[in-house]
PDB file of N, CA and C in Angstrom:
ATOM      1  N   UNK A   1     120.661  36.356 -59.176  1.00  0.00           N
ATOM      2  CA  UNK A   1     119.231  36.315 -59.393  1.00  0.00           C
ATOM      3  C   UNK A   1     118.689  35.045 -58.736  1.00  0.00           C
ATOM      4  N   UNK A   2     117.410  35.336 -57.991  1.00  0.00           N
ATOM      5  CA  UNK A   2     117.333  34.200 -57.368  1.00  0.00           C
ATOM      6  C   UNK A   2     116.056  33.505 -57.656  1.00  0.00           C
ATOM      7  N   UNK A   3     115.512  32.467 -57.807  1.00  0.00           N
ATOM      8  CA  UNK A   3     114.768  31.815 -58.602  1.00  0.00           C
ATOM      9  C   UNK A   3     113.479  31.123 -57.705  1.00  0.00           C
ATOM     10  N   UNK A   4     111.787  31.876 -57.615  1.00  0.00           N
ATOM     11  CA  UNK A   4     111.372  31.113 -56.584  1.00  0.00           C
ATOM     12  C   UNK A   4     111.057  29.866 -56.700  1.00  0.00           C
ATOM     13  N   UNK A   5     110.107  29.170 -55.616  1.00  0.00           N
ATOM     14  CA  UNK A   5     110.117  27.955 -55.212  1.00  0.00           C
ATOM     15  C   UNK A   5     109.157  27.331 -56.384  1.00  0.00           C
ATOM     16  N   UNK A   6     108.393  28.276 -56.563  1.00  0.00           N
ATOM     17  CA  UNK A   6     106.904  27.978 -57.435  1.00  0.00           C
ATOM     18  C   UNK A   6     107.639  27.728 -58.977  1.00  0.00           C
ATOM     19  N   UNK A   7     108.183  28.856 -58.908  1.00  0.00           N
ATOM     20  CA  UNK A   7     108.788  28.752 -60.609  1.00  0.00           C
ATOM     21  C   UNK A   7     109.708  27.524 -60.962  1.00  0.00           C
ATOM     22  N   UNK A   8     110.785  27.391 -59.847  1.00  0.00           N
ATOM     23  CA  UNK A   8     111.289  25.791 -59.815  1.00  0.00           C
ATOM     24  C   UNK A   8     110.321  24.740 -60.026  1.00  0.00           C
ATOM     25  N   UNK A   9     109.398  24.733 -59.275  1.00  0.00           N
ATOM     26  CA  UNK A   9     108.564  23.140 -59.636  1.00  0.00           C
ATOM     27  C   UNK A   9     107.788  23.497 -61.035  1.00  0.00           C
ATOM     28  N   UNK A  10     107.593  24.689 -61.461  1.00  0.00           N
ATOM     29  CA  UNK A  10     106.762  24.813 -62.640  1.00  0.00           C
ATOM     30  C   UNK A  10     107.742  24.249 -64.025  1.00  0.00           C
ATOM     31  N   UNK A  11     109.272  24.845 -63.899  1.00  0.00           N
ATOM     32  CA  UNK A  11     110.214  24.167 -64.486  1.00  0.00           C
ATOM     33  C   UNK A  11     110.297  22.395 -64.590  1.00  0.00           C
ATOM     34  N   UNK A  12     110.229  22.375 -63.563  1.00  0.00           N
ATOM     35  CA  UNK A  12     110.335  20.693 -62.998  1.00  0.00           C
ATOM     36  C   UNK A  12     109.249  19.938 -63.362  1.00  0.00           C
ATOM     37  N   UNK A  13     108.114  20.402 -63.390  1.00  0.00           N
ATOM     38  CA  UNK A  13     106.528  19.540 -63.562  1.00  0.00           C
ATOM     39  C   UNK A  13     106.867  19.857 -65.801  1.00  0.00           C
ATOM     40  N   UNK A  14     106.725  21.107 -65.954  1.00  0.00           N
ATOM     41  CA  UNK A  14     107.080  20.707 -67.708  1.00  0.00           C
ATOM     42  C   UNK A  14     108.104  20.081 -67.951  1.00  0.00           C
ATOM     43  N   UNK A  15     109.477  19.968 -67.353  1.00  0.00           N
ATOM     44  CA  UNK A  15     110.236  18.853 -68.137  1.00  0.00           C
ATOM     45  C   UNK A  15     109.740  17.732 -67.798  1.00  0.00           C
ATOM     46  N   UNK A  16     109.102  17.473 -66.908  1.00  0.00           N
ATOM     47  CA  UNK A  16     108.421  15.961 -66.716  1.00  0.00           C
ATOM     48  C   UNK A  16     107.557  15.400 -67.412  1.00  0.00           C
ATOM     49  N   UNK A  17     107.279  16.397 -67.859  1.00  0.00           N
ATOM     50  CA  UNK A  17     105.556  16.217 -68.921  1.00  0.00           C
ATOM     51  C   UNK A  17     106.040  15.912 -70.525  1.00  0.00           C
ATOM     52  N   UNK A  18     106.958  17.140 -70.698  1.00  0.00           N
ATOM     53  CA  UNK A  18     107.692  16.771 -72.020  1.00  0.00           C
ATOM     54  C   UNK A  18     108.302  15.337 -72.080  1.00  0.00           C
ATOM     55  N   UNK A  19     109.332  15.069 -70.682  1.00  0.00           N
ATOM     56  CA  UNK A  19     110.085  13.651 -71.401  1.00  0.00           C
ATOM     57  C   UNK A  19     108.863  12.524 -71.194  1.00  0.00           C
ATOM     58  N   UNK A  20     107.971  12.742 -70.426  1.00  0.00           N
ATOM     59  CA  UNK A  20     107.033  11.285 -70.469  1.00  0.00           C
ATOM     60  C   UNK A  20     106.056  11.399 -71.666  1.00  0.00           C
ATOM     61  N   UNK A  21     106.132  12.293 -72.162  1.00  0.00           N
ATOM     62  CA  UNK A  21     105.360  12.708 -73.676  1.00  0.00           C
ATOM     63  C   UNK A  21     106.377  11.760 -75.300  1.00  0.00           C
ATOM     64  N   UNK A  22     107.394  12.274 -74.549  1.00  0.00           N
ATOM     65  CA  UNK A  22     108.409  11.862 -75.465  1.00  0.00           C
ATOM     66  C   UNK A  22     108.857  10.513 -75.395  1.00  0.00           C
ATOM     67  N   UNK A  23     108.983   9.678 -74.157  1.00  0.00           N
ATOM     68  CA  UNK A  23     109.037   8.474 -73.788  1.00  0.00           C
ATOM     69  C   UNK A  23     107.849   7.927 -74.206  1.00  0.00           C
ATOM     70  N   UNK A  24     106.855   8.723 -74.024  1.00  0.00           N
ATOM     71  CA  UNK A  24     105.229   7.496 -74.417  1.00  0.00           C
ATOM     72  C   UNK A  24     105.371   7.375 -75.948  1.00  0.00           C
ATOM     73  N   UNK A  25     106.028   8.146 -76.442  1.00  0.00           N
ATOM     74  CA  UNK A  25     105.769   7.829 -78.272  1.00  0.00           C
ATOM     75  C   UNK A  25     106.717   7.266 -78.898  1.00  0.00           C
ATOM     76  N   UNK A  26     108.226   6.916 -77.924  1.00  0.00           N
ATOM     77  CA  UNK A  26     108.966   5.828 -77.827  1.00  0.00           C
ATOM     78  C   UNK A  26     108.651   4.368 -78.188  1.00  0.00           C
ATOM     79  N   UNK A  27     107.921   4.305 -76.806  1.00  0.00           N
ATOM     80  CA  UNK A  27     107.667   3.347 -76.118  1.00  0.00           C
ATOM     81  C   UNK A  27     106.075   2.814 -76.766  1.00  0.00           C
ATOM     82  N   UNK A  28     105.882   3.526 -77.591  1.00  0.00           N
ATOM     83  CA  UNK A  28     104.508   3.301 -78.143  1.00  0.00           C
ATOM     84  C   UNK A  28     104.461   2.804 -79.752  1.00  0.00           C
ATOM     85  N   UNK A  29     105.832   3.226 -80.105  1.00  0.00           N
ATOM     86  CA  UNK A  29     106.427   3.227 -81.835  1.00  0.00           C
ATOM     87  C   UNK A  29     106.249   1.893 -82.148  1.00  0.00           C
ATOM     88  N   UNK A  30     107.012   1.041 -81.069  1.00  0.00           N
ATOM     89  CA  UNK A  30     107.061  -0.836 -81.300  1.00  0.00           C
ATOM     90  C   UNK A  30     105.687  -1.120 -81.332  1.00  0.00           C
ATOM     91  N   UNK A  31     104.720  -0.957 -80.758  1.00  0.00           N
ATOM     92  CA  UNK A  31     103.571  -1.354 -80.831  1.00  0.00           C
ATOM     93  C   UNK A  31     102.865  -0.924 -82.144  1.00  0.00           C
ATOM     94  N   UNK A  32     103.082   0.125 -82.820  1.00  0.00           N
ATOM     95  CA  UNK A  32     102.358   0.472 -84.009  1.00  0.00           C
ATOM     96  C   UNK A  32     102.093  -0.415 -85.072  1.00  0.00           C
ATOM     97  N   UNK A  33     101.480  -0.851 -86.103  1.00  0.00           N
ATOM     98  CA  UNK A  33     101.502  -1.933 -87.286  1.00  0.00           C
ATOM     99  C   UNK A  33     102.667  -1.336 -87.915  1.00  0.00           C
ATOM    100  N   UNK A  34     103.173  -2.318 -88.838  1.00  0.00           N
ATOM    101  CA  UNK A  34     104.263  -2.126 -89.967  1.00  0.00           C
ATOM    102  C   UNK A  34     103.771  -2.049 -91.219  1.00  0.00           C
ATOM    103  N   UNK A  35     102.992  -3.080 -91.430  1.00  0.00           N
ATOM    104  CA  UNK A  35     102.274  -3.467 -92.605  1.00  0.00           C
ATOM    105  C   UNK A  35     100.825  -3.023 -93.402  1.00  0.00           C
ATOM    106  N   UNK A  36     100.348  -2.853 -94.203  1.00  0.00           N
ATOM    107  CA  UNK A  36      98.541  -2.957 -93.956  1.00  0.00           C
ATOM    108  C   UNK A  36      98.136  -1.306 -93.508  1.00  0.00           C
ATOM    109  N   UNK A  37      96.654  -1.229 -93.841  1.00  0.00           N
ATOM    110  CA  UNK A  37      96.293  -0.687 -94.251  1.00  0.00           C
ATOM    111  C   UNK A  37      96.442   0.720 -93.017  1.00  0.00           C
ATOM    112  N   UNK A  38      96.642   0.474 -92.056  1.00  0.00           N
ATOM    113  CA  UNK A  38      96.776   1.852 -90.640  1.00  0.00           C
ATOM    114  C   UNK A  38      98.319   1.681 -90.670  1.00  0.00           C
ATOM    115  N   UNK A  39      99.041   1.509 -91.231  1.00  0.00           N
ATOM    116  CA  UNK A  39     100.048   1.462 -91.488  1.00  0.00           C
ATOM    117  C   UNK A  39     100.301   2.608 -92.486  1.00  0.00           C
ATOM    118  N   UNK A  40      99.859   2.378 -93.703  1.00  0.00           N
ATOM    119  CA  UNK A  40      99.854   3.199 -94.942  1.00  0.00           C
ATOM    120  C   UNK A  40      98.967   4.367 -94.577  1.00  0.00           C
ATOM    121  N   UNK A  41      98.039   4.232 -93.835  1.00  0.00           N
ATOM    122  CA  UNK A  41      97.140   5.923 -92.917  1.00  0.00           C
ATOM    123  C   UNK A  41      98.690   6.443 -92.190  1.00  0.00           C
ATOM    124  N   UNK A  42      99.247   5.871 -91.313  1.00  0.00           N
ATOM    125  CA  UNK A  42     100.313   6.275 -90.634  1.00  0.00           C
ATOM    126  C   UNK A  42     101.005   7.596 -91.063  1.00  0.00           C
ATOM    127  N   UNK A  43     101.377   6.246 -92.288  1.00  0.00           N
ATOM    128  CA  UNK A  43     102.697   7.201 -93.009  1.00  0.00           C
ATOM    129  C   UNK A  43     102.200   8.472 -94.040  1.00  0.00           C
ATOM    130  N   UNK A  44     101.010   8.427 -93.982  1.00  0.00           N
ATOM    131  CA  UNK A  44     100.568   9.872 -94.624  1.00  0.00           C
ATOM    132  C   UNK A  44     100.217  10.940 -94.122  1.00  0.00           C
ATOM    133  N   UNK A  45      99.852  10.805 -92.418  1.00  0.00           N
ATOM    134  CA  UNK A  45     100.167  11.568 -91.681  1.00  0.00           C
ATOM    135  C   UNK A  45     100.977  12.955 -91.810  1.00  0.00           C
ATOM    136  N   UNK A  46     102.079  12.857 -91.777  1.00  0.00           N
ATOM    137  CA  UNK A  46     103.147  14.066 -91.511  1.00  0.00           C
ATOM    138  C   UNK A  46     103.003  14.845 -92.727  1.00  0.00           C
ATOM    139  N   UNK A  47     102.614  14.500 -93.922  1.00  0.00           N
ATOM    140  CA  UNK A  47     102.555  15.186 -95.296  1.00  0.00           C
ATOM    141  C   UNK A  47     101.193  16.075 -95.174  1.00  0.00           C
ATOM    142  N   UNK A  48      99.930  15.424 -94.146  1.00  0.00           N
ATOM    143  CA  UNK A  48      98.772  15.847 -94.279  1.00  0.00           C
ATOM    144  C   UNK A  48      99.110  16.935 -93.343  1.00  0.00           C
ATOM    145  N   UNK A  49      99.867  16.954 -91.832  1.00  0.00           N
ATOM    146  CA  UNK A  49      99.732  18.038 -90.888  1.00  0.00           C
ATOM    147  C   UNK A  49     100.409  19.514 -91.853  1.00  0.00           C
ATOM    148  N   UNK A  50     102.005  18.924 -92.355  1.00  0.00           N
ATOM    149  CA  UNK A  50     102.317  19.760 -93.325  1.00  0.00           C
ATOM    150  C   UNK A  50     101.556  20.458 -94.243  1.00  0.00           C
ATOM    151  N   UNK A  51     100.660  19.840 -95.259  1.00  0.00           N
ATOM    152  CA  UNK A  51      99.589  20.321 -95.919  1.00  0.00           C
ATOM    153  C   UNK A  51      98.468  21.688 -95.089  1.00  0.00           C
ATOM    154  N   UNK A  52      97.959  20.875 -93.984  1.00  0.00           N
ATOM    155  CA  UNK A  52      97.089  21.998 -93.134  1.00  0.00           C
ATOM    156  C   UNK A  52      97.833  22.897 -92.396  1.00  0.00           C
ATOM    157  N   UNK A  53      98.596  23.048 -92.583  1.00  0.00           N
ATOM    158  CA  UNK A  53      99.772  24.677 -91.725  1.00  0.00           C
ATOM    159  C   UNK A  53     100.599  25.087 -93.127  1.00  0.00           C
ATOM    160  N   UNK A  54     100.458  24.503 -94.259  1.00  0.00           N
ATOM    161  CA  UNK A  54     100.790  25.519 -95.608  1.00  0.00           C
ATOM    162  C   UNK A  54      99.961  26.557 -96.111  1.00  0.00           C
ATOM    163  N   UNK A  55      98.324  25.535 -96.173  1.00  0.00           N
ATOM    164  CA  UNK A  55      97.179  26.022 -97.176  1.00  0.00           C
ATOM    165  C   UNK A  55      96.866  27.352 -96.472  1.00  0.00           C
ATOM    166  N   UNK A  56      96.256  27.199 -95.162  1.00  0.00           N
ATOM    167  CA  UNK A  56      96.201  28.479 -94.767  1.00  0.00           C
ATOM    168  C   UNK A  56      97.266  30.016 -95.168  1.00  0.00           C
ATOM    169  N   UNK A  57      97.931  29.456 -95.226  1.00  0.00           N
ATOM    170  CA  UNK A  57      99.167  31.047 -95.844  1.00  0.00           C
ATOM    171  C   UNK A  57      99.066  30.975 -97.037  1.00  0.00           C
ATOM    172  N   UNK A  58      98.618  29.712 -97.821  1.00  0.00           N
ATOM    173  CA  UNK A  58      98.618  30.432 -99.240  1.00  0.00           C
ATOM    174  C   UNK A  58      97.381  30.985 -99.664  1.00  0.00           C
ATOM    175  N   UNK A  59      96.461  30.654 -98.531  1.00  0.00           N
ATOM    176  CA  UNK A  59      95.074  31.037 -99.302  1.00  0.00           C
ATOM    177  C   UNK A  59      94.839  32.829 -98.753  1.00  0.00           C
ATOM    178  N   UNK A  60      95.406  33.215 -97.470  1.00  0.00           N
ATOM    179  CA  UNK A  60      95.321  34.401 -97.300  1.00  0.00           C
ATOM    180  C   UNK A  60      96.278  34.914 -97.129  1.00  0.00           C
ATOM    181  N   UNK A  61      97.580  34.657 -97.324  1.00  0.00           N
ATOM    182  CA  UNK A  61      98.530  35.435 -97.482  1.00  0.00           C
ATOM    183  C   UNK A  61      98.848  36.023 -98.839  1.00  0.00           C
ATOM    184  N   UNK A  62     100.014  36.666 -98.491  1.00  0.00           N
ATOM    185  CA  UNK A  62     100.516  37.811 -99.286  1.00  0.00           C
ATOM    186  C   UNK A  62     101.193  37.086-100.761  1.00  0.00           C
ATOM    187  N   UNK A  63     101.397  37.436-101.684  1.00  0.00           N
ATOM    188  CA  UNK A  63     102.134  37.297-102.520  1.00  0.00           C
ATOM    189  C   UNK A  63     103.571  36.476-102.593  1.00  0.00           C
ATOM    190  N   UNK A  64     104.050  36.658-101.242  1.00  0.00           N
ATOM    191  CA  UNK A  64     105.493  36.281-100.972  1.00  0.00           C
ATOM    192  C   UNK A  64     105.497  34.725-100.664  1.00  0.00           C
ATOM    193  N   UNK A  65     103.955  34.494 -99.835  1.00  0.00           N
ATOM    194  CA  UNK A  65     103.784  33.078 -99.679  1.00  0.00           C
ATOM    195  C   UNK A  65     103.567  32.278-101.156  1.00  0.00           C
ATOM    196  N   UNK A  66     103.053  32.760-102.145  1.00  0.00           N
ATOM    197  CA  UNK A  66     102.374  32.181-103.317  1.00  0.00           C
ATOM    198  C   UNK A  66     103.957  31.991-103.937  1.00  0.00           C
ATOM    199  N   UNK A  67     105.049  32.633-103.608  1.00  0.00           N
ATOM    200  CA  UNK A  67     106.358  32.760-104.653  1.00  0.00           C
ATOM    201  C   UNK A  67     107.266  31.385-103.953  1.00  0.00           C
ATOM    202  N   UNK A  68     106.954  31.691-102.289  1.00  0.00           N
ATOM    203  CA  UNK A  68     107.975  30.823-101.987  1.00  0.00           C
ATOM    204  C   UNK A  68     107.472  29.449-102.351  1.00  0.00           C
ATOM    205  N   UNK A  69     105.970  29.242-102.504  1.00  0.00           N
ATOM    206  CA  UNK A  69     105.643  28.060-103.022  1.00  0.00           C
ATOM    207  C   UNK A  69     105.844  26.980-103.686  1.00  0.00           C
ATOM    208  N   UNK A  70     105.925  28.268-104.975  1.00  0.00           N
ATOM    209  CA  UNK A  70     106.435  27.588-106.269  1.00  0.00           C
ATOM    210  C   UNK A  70     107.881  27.413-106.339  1.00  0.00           C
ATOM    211  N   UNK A  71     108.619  28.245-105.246  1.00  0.00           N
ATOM    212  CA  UNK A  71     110.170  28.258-105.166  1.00  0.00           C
ATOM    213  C   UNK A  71     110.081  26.717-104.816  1.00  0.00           C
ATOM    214  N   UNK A  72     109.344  26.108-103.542  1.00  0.00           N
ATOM    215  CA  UNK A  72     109.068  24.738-102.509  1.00  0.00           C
ATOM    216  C   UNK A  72     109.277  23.664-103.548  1.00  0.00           C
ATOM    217  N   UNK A  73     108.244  24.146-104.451  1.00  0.00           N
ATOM    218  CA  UNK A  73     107.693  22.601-105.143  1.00  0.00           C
ATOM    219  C   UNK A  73     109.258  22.409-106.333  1.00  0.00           C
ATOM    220  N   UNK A  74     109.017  23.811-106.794  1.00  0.00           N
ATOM    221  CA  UNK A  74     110.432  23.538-108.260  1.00  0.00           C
ATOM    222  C   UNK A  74     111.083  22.583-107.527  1.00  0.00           C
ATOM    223  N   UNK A  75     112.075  23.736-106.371  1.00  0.00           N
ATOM    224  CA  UNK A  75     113.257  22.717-105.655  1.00  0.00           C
ATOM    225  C   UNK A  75     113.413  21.106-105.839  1.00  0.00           C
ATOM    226  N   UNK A  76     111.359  21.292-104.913  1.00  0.00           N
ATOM    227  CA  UNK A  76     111.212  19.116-104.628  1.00  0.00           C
ATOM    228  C   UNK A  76     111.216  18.538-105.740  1.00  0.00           C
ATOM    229  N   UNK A  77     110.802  19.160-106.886  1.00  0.00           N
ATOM    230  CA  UNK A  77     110.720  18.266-108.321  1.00  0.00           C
ATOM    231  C   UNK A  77     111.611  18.191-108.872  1.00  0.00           C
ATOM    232  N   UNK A  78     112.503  18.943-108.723  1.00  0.00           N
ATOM    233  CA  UNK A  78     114.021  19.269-109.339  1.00  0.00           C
ATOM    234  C   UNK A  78     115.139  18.081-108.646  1.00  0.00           C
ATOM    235  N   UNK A  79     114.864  18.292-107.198  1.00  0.00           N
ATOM    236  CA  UNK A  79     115.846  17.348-106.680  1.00  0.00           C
ATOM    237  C   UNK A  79     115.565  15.961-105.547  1.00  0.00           C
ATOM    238  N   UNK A  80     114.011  15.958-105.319  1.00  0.00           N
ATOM    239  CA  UNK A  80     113.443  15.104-104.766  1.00  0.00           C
ATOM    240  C   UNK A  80     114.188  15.221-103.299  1.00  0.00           C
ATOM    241  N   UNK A  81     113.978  16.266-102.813  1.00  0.00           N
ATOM    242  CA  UNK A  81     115.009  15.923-101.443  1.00  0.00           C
ATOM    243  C   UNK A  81     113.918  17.448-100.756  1.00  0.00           C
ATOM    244  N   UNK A  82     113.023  16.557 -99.628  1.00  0.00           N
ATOM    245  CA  UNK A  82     112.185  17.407 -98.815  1.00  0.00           C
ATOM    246  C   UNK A  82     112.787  18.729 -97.774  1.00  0.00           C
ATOM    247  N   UNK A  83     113.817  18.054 -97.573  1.00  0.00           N
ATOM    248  CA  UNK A  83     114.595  19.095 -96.812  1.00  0.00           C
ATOM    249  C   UNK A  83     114.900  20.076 -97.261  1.00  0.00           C
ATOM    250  N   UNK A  84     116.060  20.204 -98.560  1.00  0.00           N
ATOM    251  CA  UNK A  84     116.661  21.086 -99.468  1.00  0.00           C
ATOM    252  C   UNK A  84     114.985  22.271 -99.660  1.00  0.00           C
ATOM    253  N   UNK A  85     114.474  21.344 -99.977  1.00  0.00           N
ATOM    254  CA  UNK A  85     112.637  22.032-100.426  1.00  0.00           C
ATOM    255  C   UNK A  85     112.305  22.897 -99.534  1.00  0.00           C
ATOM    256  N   UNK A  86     112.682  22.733 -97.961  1.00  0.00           N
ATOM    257  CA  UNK A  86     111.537  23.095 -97.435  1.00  0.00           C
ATOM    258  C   UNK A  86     112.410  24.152 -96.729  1.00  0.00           C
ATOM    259  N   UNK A  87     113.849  24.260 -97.155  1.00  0.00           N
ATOM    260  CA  UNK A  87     114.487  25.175 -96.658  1.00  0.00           C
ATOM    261  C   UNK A  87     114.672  26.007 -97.710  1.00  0.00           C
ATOM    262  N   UNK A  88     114.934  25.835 -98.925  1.00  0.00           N
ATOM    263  CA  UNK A  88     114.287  26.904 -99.618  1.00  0.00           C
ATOM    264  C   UNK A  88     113.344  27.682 -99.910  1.00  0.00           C
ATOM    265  N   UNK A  89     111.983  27.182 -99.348  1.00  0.00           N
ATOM    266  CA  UNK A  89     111.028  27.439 -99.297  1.00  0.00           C
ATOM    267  C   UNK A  89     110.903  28.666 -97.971  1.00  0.00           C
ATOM    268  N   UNK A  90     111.338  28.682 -97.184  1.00  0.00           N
ATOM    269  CA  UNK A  90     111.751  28.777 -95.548  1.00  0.00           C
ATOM    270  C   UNK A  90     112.797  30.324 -96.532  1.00  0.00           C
ATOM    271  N   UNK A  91     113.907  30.515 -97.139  1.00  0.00           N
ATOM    272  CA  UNK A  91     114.307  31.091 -97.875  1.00  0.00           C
ATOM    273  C   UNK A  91     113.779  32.186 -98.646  1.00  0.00           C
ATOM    274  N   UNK A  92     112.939  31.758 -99.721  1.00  0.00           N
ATOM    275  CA  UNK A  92     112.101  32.102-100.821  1.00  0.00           C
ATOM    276  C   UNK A  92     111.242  33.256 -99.545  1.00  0.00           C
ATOM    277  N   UNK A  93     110.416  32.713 -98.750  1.00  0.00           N
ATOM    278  CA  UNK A  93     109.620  33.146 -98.096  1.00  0.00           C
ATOM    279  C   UNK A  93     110.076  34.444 -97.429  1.00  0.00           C
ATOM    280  N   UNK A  94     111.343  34.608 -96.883  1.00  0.00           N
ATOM    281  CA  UNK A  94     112.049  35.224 -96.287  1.00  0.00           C
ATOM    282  C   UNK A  94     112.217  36.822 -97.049  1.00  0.00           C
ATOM    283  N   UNK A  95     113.179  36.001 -98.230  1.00  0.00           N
ATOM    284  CA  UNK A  95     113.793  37.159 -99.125  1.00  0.00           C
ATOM    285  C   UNK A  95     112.324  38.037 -99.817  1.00  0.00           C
ATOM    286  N   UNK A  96     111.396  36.920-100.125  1.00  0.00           N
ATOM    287  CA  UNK A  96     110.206  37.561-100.768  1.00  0.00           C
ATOM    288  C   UNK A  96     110.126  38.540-100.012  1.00  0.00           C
ATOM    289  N   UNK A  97     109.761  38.726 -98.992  1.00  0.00           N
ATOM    290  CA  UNK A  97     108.966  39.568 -97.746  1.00  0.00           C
ATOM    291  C   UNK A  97     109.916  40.681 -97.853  1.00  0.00           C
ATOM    292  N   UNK A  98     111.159  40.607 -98.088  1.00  0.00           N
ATOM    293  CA  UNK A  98     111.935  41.489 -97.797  1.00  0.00           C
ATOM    294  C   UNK A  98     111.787  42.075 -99.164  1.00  0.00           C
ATOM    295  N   UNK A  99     112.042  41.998 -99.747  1.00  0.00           N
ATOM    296  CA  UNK A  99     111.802  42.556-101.780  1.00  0.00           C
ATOM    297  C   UNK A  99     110.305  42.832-101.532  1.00  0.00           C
ATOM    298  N   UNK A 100     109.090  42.354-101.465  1.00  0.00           N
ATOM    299  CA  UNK A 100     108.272  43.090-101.369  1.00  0.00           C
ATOM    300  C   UNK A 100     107.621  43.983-100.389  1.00  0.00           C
ATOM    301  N   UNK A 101     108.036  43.882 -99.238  1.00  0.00           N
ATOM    302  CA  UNK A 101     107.899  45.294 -98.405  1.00  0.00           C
ATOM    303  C   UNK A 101     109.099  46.254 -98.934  1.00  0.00           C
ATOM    304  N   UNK A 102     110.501  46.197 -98.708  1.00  0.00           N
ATOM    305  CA  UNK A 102     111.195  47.109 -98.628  1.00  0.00           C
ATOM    306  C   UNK A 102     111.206  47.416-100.005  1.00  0.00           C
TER     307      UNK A 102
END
């Protein structure tokens, strides 16, 4: 199979884009505050993007989203460990769908 010229550089121009994407937030980390108050905005970040790509499925989804939810949170309160949570949740979500369609 032979691969054209166009599609090669289209390959070539996105990995370039990705690693200088990935290098700029490297290379950008040392510069961030540690301390103080955009510091503490920082770190609440990743909980808030998480938050806005949950709410939407629970507010119009199905039933299965509302189960794996409460599957999410038990887990995190039970064992304080986000991962375990969010793969059960990831789980819960799964099997639900399958028990309530089939």
């Amino acid at each position: 199979m032979l691969t054209s010229t166009e599609a090669l550089l289209a390959i070539l121009g996105m990995a370039l884009v990705t690693f200088m994407v990935k290098a700029g937030g490297l290379l950008l980390a040392n510069r961030l505050p540690r301390d103080g108050f955009a510091a503490a905005w920082l770190r609440h970040i990743p909980g808030a993007v998480l938050a806005s790509l949950v709410a939407p499925a629970l507010v119009t989804g199905s039933p299965a989203e509302i189960i794996a939810a409460a599957i999410t949170a038990m887990v995190y309160f039970l064992t304080r460990n986000l991962l375990a949570a969010m793969a059960a949740g990831v789980l819960a979500v799964y099997l639900a769908r399958l028990w309530l369609v089939g």
